[in-house]
C-alpha atoms as a PDB file:
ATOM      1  CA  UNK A   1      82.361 102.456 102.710  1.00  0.00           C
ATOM      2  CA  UNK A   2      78.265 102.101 102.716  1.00  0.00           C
ATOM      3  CA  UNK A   3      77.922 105.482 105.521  1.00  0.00           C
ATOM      4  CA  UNK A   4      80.730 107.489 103.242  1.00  0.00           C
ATOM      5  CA  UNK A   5      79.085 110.329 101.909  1.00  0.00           C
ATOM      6  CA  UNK A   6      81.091 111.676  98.868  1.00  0.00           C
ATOM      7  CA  UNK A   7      81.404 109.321  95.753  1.00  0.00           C
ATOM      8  CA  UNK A   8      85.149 109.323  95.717  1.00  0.00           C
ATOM      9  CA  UNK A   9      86.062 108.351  99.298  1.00  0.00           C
ATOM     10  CA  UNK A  10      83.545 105.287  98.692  1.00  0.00           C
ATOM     11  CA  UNK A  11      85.487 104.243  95.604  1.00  0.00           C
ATOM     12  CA  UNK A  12      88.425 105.077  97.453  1.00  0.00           C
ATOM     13  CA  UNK A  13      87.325 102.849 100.457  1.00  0.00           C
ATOM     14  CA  UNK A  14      85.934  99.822  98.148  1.00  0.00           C
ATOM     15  CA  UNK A  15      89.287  99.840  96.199  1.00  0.00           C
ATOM     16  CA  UNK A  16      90.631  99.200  99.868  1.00  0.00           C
ATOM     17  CA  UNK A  17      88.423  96.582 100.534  1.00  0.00           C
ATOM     18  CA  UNK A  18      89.046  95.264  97.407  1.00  0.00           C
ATOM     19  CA  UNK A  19      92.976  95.577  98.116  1.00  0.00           C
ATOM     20  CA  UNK A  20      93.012  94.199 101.534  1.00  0.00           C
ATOM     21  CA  UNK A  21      90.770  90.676 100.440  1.00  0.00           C
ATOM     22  CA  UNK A  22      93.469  90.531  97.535  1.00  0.00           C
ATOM     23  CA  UNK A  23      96.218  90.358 100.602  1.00  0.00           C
ATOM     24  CA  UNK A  24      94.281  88.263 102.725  1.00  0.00           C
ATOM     25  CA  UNK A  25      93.417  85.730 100.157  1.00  0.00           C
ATOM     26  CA  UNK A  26      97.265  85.717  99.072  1.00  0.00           C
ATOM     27  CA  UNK A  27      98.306  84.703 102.658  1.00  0.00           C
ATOM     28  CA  UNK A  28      95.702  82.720 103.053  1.00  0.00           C
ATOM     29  CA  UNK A  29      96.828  80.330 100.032  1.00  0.00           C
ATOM     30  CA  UNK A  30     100.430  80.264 102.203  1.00  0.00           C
ATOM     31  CA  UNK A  31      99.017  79.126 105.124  1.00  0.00           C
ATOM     32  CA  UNK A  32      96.577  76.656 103.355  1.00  0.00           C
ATOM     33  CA  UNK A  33      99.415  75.303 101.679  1.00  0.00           C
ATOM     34  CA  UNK A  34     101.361  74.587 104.481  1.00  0.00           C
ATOM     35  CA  UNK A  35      97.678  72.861 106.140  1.00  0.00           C
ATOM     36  CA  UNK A  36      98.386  75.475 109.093  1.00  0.00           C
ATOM     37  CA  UNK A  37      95.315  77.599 110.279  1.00  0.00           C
ATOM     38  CA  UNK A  38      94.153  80.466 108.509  1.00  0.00           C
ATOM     39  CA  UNK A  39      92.855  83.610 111.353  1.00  0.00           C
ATOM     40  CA  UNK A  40      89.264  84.328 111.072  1.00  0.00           C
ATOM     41  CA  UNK A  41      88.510  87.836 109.804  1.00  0.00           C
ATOM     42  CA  UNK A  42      86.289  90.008 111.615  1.00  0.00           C
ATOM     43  CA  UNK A  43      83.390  90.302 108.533  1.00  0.00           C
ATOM     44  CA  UNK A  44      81.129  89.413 111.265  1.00  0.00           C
ATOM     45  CA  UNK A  45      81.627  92.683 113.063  1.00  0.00           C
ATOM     46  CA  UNK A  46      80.254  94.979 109.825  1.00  0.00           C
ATOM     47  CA  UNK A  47      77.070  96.284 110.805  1.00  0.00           C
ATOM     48  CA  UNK A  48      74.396  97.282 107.881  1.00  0.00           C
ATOM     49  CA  UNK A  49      74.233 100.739 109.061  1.00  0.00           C
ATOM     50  CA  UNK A  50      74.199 103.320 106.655  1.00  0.00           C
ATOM     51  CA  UNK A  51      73.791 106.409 108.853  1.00  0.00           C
ATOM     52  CA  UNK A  52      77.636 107.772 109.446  1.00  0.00           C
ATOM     53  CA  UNK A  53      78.874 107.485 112.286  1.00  0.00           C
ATOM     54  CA  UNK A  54      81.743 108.970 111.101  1.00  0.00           C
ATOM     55  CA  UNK A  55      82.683 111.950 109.301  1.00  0.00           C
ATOM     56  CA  UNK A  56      84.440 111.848 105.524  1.00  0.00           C
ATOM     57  CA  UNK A  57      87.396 113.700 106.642  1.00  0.00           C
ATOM     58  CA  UNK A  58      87.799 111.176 109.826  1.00  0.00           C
ATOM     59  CA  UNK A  59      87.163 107.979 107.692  1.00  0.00           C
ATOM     60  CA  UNK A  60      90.095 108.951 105.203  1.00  0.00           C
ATOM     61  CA  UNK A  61      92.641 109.632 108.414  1.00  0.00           C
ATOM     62  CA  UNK A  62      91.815 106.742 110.118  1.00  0.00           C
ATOM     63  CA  UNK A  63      92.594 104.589 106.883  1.00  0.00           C
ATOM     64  CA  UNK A  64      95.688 106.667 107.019  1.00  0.00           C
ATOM     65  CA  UNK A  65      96.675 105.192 109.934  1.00  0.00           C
ATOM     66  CA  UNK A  66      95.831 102.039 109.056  1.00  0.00           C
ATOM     67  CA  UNK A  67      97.869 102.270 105.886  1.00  0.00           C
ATOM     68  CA  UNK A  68     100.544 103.056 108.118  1.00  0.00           C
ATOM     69  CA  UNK A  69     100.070  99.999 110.213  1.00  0.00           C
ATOM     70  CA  UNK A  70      99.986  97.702 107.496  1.00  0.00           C
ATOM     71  CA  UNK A  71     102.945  98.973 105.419  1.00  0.00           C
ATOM     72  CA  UNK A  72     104.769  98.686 109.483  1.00  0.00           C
ATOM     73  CA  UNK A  73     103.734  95.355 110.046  1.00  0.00           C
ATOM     74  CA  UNK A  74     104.107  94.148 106.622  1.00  0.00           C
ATOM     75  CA  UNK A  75     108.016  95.901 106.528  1.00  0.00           C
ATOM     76  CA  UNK A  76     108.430  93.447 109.933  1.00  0.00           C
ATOM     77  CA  UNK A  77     107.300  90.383 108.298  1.00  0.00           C
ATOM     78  CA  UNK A  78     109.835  91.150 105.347  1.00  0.00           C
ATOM     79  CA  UNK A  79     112.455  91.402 107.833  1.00  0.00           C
ATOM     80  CA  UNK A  80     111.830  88.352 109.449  1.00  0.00           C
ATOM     81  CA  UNK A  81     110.807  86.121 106.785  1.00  0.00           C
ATOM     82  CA  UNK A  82     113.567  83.318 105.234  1.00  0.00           C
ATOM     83  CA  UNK A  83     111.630  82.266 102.346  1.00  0.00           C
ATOM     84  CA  UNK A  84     112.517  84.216  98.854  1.00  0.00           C
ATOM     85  CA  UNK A  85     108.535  83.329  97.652  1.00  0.00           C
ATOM     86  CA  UNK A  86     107.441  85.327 100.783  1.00  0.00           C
ATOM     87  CA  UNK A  87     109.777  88.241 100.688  1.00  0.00           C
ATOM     88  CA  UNK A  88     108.742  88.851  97.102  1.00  0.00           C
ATOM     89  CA  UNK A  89     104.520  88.230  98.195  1.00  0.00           C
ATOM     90  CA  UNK A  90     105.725  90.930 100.786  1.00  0.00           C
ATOM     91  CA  UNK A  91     107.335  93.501  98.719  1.00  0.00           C
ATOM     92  CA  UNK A  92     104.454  93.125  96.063  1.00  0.00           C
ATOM     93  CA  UNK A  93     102.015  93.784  99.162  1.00  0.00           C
ATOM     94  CA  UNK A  94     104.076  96.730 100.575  1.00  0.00           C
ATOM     95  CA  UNK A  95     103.973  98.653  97.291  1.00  0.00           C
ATOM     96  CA  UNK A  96     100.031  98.174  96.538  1.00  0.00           C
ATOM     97  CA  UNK A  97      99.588  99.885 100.044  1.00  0.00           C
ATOM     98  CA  UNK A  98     101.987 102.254  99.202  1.00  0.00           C
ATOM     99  CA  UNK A  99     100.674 103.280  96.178  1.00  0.00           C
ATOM    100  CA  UNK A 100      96.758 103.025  97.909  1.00  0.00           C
ATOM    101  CA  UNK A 101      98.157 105.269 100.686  1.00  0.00           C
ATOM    102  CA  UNK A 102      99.388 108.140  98.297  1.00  0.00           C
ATOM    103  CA  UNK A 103      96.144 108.216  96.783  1.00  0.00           C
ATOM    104  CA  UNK A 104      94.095 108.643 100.207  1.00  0.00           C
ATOM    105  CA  UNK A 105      96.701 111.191 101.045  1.00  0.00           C
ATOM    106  CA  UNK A 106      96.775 113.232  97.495  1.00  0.00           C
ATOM    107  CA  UNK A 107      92.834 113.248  98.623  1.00  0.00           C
ATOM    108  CA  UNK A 108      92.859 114.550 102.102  1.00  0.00           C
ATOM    109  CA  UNK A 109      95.592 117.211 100.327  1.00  0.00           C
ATOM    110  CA  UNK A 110      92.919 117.925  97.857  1.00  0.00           C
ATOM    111  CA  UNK A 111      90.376 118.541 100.303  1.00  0.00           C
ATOM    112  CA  UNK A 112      92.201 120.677 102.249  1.00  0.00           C
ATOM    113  CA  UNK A 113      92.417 118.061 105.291  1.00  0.00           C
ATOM    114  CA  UNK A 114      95.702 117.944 105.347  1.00  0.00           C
ATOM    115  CA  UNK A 115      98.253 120.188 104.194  1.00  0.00           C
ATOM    116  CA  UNK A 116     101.185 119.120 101.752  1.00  0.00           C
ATOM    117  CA  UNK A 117     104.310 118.566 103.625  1.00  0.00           C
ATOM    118  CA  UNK A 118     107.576 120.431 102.689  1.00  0.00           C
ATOM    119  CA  UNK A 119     109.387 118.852  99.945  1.00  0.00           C
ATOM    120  CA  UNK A 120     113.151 119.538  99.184  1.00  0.00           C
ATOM    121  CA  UNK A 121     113.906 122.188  96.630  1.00  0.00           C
ATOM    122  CA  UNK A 122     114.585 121.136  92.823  1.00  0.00           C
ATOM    123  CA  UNK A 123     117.781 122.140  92.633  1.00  0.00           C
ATOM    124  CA  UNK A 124     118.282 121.495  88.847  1.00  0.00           C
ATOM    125  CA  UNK A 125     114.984 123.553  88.563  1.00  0.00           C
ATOM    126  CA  UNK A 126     116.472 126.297  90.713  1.00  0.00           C
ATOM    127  CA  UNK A 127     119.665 126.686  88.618  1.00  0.00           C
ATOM    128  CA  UNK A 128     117.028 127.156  85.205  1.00  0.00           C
ATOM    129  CA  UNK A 129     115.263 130.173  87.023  1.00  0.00           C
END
């Protein structure tokens, strides 16, 4: 987020941030309920750079990914997991990454990064033409 260059991607990226210490903090509370051990993050590991390293266009496919990843691993979890409080703190997650996801993709789209996908024909619209 601090070496993005354009002002949307580092909204884009702080919403993520944002998003992802929502998610952390909500798993968190399980775990601390439960008096079992919470992971350590890796917050330690952020430089202060502000030179990219990076470019724009890679940032936003590598969060791609990663918005892949977390809806996969998430989806497992959900799978897996017996207790209805959980499954519902899962599905909530999985759909704010969803939704987060879209957005980075609508913006590679928009940018001409990444080119729509084929979609199905309307075929109510068809049958008006």
């Amino acid at each position: 987020c601090q070496s993005a260059k354009e002002q949307e991607i580092k909204e884009y990226l702080h919403r993520g941030i944002k998003l992802s210490e929502s998610h952390m903090e909500t798993v968190s509370s399980y775990l601390r309920a439960d008096n079992l051990p919470i992971p350590s993050s890796l917050d330690a590991e952020v430089t202060d750079a502000i030179e990219p390293i990076f470019t724009d266009k890679l940032i936003i496919f590598l969060i791609a990914g990663l918005d892949t990843l977390g809806l996969g691993v998430t989806g497992i979890s959900l799978s897996r997991v017996m207790r209805r409080d959980l499954a519902l703190t899962f599905t909530r997650i999985m759909s704010e990454i969803a939704l987060y996801a879209e957005d980075g993709l609508n913006m590679l789209i928009d940018s001409s990064w990444l080119e729509r996908m084929p979609e199905a024909a309307d075929r109510k619209e068809l049958l008006h033409m």
